[in-house]
C-alpha atoms as a PDB file:
ATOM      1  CA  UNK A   1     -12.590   4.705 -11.395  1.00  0.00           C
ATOM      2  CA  UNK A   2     -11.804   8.123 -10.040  1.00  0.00           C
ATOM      3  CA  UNK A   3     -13.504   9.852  -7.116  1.00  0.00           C
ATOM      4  CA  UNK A   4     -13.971  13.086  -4.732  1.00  0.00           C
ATOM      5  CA  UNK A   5     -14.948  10.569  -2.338  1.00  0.00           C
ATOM      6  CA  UNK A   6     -12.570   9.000  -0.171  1.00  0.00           C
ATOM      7  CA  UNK A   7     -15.423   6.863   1.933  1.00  0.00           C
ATOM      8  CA  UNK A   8     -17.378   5.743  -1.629  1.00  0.00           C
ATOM      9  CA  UNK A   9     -14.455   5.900  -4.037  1.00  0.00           C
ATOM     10  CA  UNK A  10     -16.139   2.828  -6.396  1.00  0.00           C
ATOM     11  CA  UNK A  11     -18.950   5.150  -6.698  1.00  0.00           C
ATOM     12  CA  UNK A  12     -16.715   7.849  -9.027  1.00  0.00           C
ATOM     13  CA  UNK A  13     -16.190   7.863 -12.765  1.00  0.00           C
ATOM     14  CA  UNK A  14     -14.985   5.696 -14.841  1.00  0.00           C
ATOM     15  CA  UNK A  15     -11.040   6.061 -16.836  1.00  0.00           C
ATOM     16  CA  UNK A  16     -10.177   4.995 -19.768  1.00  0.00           C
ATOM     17  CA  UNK A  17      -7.413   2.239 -19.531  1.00  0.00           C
ATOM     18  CA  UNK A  18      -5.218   1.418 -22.472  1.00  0.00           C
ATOM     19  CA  UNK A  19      -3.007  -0.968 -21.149  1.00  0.00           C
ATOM     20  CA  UNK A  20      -4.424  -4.141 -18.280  1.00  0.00           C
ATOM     21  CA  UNK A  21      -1.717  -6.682 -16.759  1.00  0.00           C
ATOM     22  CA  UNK A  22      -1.990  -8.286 -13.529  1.00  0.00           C
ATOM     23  CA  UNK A  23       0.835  -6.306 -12.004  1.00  0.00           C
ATOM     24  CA  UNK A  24      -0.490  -2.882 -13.235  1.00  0.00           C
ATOM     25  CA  UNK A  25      -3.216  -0.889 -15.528  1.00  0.00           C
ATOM     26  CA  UNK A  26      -2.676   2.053 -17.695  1.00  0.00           C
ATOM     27  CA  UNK A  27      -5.332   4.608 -17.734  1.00  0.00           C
ATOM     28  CA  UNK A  28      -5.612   7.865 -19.972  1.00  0.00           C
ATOM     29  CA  UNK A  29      -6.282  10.918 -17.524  1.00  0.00           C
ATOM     30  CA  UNK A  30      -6.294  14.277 -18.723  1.00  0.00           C
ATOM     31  CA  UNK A  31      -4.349  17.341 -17.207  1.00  0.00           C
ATOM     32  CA  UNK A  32      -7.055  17.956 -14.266  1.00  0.00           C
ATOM     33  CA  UNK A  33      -7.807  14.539 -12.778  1.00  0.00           C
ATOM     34  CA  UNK A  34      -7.360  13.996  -9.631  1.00  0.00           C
ATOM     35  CA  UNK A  35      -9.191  12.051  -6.935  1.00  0.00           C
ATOM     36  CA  UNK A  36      -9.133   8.685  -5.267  1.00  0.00           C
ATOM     37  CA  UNK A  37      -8.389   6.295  -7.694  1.00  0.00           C
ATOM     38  CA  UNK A  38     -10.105   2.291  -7.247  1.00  0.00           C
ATOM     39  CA  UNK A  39      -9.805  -0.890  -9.755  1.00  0.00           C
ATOM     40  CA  UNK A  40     -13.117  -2.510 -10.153  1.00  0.00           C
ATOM     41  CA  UNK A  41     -13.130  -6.001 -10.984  1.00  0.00           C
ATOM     42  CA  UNK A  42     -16.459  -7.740 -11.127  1.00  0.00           C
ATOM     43  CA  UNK A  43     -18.306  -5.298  -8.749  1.00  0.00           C
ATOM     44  CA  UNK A  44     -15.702  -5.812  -5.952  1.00  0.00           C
ATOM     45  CA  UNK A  45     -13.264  -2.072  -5.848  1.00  0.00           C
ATOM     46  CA  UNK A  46     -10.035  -2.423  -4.516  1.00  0.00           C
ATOM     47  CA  UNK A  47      -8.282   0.046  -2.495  1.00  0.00           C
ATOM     48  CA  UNK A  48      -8.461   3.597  -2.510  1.00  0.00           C
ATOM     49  CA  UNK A  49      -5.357   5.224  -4.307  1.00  0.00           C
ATOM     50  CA  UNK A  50      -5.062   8.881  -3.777  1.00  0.00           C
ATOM     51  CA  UNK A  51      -4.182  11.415  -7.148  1.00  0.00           C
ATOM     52  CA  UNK A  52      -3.823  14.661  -4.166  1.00  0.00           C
ATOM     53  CA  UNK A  53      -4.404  18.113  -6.298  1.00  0.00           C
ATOM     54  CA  UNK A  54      -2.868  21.566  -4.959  1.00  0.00           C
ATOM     55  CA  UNK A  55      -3.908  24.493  -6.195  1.00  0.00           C
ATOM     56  CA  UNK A  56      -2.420  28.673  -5.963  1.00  0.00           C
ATOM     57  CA  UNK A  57      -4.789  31.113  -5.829  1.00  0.00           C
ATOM     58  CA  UNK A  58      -4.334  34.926  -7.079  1.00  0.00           C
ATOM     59  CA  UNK A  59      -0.137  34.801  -5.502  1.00  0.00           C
ATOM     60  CA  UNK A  60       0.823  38.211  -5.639  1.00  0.00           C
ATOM     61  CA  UNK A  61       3.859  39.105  -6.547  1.00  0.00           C
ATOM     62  CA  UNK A  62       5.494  42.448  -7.211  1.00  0.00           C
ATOM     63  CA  UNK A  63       9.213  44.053  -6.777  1.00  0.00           C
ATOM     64  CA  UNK A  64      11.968  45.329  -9.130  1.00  0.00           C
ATOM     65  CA  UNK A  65      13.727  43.815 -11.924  1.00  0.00           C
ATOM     66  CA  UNK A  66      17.327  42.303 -10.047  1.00  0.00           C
ATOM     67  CA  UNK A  67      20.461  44.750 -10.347  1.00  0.00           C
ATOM     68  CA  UNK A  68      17.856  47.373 -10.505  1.00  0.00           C
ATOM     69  CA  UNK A  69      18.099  47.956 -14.418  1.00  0.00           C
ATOM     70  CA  UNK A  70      14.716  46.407 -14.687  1.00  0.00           C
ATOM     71  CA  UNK A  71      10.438  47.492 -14.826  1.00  0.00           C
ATOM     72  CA  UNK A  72       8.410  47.324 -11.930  1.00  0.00           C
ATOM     73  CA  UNK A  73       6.658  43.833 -12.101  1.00  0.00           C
ATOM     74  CA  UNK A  74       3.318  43.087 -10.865  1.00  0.00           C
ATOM     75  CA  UNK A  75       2.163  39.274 -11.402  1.00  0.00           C
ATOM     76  CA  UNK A  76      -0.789  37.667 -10.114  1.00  0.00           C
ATOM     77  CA  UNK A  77      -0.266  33.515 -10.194  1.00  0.00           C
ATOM     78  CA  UNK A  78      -3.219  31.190 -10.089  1.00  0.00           C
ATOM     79  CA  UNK A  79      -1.220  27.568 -10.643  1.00  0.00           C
ATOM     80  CA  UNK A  80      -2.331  23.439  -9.857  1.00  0.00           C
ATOM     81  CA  UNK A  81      -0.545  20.565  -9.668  1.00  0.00           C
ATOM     82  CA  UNK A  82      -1.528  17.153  -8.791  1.00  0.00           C
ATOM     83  CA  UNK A  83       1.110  14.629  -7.793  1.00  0.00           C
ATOM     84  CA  UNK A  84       1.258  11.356  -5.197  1.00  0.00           C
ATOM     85  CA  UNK A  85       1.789  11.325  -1.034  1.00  0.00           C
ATOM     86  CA  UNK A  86       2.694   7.890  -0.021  1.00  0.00           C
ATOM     87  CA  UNK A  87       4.742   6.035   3.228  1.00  0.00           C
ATOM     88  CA  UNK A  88       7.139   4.568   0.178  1.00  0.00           C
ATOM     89  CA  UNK A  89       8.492   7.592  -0.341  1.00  0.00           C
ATOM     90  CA  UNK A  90      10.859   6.822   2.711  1.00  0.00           C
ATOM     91  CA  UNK A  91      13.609   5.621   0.833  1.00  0.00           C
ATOM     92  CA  UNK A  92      17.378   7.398   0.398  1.00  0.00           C
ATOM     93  CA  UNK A  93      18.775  10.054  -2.704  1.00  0.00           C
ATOM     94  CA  UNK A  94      20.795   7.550  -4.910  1.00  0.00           C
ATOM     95  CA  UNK A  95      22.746  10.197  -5.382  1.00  0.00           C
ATOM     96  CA  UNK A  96      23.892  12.653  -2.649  1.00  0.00           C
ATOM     97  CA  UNK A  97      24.845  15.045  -5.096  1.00  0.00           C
ATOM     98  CA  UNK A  98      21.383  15.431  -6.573  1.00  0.00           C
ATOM     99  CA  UNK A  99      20.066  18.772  -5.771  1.00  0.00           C
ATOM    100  CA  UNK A 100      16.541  20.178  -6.574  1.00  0.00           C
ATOM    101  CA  UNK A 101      18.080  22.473  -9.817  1.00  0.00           C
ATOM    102  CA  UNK A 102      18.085  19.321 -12.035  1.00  0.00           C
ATOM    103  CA  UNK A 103      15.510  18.384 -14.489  1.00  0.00           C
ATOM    104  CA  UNK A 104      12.292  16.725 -12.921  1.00  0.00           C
ATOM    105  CA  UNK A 105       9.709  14.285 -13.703  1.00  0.00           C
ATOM    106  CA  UNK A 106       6.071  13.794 -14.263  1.00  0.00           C
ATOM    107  CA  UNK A 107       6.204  10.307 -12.226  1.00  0.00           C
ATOM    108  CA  UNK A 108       6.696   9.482  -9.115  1.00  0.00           C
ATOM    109  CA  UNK A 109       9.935   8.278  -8.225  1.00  0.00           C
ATOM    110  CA  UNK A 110       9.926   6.186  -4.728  1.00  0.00           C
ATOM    111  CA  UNK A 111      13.943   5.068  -4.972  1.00  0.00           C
ATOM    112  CA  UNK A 112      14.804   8.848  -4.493  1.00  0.00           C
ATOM    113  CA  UNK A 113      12.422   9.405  -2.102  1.00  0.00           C
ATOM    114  CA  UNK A 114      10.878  12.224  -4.413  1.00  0.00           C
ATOM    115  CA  UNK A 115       8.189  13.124  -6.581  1.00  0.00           C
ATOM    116  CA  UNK A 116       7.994  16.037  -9.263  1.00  0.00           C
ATOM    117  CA  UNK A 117       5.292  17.251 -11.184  1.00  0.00           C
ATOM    118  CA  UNK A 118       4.277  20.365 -13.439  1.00  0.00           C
ATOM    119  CA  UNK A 119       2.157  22.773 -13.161  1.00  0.00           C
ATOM    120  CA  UNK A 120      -1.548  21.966 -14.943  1.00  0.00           C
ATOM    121  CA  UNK A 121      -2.085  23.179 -18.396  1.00  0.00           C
ATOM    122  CA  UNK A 122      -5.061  25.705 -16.786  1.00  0.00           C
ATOM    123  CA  UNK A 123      -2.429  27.861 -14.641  1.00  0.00           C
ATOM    124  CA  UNK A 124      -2.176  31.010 -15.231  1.00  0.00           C
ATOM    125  CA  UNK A 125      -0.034  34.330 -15.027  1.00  0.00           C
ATOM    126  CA  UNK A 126      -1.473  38.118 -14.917  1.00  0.00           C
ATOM    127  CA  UNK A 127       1.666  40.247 -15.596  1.00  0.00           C
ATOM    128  CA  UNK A 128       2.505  43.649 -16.222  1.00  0.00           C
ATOM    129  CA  UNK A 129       5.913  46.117 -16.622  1.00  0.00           C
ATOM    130  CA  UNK A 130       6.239  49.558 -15.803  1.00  0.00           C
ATOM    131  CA  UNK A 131       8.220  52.169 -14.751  1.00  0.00           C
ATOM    132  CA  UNK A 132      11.756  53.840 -16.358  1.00  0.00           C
ATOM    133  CA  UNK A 133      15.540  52.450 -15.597  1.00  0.00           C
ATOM    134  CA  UNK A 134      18.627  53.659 -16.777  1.00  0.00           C
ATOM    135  CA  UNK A 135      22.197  52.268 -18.199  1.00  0.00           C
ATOM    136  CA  UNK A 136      25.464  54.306 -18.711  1.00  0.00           C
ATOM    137  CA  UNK A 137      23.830  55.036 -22.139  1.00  0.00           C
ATOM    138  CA  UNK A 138      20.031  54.408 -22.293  1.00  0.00           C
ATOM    139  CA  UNK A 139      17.014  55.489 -20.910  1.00  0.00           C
ATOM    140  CA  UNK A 140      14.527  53.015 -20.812  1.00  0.00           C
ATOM    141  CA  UNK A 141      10.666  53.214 -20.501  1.00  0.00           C
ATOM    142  CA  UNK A 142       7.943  50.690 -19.901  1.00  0.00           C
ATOM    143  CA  UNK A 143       4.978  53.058 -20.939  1.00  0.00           C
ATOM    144  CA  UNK A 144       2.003  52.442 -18.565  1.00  0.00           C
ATOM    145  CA  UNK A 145      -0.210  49.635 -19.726  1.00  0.00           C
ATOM    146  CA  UNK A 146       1.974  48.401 -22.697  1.00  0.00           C
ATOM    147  CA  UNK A 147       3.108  45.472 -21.378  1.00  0.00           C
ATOM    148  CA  UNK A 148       0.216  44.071 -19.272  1.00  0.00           C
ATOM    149  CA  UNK A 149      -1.823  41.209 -19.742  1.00  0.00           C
ATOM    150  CA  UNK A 150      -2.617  37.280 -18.881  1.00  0.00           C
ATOM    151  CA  UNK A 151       0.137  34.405 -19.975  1.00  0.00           C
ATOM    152  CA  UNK A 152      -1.406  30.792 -19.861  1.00  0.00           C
ATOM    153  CA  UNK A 153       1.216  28.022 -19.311  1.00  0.00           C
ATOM    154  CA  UNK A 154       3.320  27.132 -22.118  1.00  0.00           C
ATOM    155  CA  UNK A 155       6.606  25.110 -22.463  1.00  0.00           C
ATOM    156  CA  UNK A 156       6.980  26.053 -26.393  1.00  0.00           C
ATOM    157  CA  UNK A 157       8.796  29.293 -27.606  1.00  0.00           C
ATOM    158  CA  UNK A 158      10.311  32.228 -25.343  1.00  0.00           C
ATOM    159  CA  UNK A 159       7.008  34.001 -24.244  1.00  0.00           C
ATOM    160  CA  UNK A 160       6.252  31.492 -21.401  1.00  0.00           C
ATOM    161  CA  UNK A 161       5.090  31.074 -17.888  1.00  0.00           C
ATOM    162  CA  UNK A 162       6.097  27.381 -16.736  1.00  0.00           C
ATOM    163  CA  UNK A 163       6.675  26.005 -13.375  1.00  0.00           C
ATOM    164  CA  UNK A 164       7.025  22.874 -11.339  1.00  0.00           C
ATOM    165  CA  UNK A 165       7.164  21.604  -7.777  1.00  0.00           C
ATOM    166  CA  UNK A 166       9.413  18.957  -5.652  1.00  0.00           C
ATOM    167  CA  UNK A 167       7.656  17.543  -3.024  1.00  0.00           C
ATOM    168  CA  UNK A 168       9.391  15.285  -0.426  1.00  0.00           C
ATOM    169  CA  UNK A 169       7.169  14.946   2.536  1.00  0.00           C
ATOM    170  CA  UNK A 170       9.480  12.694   4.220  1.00  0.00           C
ATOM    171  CA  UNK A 171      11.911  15.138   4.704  1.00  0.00           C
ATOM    172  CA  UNK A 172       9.163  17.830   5.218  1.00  0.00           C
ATOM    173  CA  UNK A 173       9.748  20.237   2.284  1.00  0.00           C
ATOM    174  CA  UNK A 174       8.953  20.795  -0.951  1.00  0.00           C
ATOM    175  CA  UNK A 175      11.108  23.060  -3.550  1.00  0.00           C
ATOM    176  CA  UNK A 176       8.750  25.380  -5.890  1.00  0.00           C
ATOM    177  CA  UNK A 177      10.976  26.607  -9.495  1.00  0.00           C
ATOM    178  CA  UNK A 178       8.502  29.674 -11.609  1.00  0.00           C
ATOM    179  CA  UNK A 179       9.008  30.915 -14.577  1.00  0.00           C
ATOM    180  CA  UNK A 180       7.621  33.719 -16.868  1.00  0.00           C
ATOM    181  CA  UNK A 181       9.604  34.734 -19.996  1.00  0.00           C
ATOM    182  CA  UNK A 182       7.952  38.141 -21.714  1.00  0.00           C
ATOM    183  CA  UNK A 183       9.093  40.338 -24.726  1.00  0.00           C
ATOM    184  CA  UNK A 184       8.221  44.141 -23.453  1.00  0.00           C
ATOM    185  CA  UNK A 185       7.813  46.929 -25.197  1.00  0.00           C
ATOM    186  CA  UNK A 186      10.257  49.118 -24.195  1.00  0.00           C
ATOM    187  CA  UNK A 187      11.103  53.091 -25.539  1.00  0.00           C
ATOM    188  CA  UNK A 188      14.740  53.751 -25.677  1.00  0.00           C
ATOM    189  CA  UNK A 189      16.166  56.900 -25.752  1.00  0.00           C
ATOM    190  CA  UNK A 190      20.096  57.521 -26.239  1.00  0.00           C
ATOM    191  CA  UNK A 191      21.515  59.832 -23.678  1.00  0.00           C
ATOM    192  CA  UNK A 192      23.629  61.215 -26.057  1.00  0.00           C
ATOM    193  CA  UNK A 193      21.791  62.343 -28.973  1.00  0.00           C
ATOM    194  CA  UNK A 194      18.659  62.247 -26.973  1.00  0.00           C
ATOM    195  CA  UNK A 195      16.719  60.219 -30.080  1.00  0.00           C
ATOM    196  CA  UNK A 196      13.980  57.781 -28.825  1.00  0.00           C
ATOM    197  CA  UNK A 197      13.769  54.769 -30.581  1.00  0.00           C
ATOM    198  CA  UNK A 198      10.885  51.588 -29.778  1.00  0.00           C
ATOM    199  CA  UNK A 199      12.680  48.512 -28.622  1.00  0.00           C
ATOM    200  CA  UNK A 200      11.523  44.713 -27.191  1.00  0.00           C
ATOM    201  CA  UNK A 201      13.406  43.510 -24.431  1.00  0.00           C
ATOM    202  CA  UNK A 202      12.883  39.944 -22.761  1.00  0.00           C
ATOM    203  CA  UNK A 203      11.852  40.298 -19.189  1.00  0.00           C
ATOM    204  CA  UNK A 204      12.255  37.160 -17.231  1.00  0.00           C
ATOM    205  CA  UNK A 205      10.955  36.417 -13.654  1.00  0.00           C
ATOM    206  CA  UNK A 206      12.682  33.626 -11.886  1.00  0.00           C
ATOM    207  CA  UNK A 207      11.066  32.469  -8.302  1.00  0.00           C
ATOM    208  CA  UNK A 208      12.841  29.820  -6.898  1.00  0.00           C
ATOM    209  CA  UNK A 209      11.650  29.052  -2.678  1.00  0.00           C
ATOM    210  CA  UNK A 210      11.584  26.009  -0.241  1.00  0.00           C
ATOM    211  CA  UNK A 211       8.656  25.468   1.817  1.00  0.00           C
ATOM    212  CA  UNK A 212       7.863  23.090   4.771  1.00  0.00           C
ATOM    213  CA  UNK A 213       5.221  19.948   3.585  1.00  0.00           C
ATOM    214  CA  UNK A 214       4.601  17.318   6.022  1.00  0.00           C
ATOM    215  CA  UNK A 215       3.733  13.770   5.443  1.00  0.00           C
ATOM    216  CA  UNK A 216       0.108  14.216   4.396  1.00  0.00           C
ATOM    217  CA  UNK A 217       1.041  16.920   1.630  1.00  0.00           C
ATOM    218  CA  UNK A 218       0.036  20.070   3.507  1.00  0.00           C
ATOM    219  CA  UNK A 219       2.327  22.759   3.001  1.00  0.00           C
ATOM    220  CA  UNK A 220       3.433  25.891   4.649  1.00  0.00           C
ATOM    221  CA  UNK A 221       3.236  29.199   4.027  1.00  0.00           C
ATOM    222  CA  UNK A 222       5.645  31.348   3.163  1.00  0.00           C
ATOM    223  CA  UNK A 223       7.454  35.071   2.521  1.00  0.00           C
ATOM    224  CA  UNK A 224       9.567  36.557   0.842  1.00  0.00           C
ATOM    225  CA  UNK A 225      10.895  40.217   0.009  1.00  0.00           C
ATOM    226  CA  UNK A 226      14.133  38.946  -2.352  1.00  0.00           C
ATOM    227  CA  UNK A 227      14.353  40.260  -4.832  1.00  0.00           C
ATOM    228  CA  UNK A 228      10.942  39.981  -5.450  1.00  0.00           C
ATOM    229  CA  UNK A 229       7.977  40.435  -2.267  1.00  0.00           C
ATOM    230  CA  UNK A 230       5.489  37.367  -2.204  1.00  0.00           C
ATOM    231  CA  UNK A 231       3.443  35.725   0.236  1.00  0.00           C
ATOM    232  CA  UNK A 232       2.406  31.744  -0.198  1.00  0.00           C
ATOM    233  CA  UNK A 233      -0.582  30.811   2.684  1.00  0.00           C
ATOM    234  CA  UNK A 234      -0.718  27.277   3.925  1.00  0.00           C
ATOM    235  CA  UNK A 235      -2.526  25.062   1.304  1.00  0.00           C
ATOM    236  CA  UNK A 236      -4.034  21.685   2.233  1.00  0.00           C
ATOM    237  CA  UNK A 237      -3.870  19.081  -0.804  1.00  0.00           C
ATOM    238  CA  UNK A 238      -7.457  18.164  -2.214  1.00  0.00           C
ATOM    239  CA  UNK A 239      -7.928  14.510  -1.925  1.00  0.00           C
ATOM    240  CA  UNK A 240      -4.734  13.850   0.351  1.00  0.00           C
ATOM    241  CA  UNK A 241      -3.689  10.537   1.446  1.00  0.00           C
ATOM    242  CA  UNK A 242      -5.915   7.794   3.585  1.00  0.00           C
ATOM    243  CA  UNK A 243      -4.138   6.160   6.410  1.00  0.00           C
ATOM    244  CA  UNK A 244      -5.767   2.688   5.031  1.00  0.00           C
ATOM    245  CA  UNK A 245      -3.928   3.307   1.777  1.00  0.00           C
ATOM    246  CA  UNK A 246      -2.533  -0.144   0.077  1.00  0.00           C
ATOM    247  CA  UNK A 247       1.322   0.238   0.585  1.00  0.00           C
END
């Protein structure tokens, strides 16, 4: 069963479960579920297991292409994740070396004292590219409204917008890697000859920040004006951990 309510969780829906031993169940959730998770065996629930959900609303973000050879981006990022906030996460790296830049999983992981998820297959990315930069050679032109429009998440082909979150609450932070891949339509004009051709160009948007998360998943805000000018407000996890929680 999964529930919005922490104090009736039994009282929730009901998952499908594909696999049942007595030292674990399998159930089929889709992208979105989240909520307080009980077994049911003949009428009696067991207890509460919380499936937290976080959720970015409308993050603005806007700044200049790094090295300044770049459009003018503009993105607006609505984004959810759901992941797991538990005591057991306590334990040591197995690997000191480790650092948040290698590839993640969608599971938690309790002997590294981490867990990793992805962003839910409803984010979202509003973009657009404008403005004019030059090289030693070319002039090029993002012509207003050209490039604008909304990228759903994707983790197929180069036109994406992926991300995915860290979390470690027991050492207060969590680690946030974004990523939106465009073709642009671009006008390029030789400074030379002064001839104007129509040109794509892949624009890519990297936001990589660290933010503070305490034990019961709520997590700080944050700013930043490098190279790109953002600011993340404090967001408090739906469903977030229970204190009676079965360890």
């Amino acid at each position: 069963m999964v529930s919005e309510v922490q104090d009736n969780p039994a009282a929730g829906t009901s998952l499908s479960w594909t696999d049942w031993q007595d030292d674990g169940i399998m159930a089929a959730l889709d992208n979105e579920t989240a909520g307080y998770i009980t077994v049911v065996v003949d009428g009696v629930p067991s207890n509460a297991f919380p499936l937290s959900r976080w959720e970015i609303t409308d993050l603005e973000v806007r700044g200049i292409h790094p090295g300044g050879i770049g459009p003018q981006i503009e993105l607006k990022i609505n984004a959810s994740w759901r992941g797991e906030i538990l005591d057991e996460r306590n334990g040591i790296l197995s690997d000191e070396g480790e650092t948040f830049m290698e590839p993640t999983w969608s599971e938690p992981n309790p002997e590294n004292s981490r867990t990793a998820t992805e962003f839910s297959i409803s984010s979202s990315c509003d973009y657009s590219f404008s403005g004019t930069f030059e090289d030693s050679r070319y002039r090029y032109e993002y012509p207003e409204g050209a490039n604008q429009g909304t990228m759903p998440l994707s983790f197929n082909g180069m036109e994406n917008f992926l991300g995915t979150v860290t979390m470690r609450p027991d050492e207060g932070k969590a680690l946030f890697n974004i990523l939106l891949t465009r073709e642009a339509f671009v006008l390029k004009t030789d400074k030379q000859s002064g001839a104007t051709t129509a040109d794509e160009i892949f624009v890519s948007v990297g936001l990589i920040f660290e933010t503070g998360m305490d034990r019961d998943g709520n997590i700080s805000s944050h700013e930043d004006v490098s190279p790109y000018q953002f600011t993340l407000s404090d967001m408090e996890p739906e469903y977030p951990p229970l204190q009676e929680t079965c360890r």
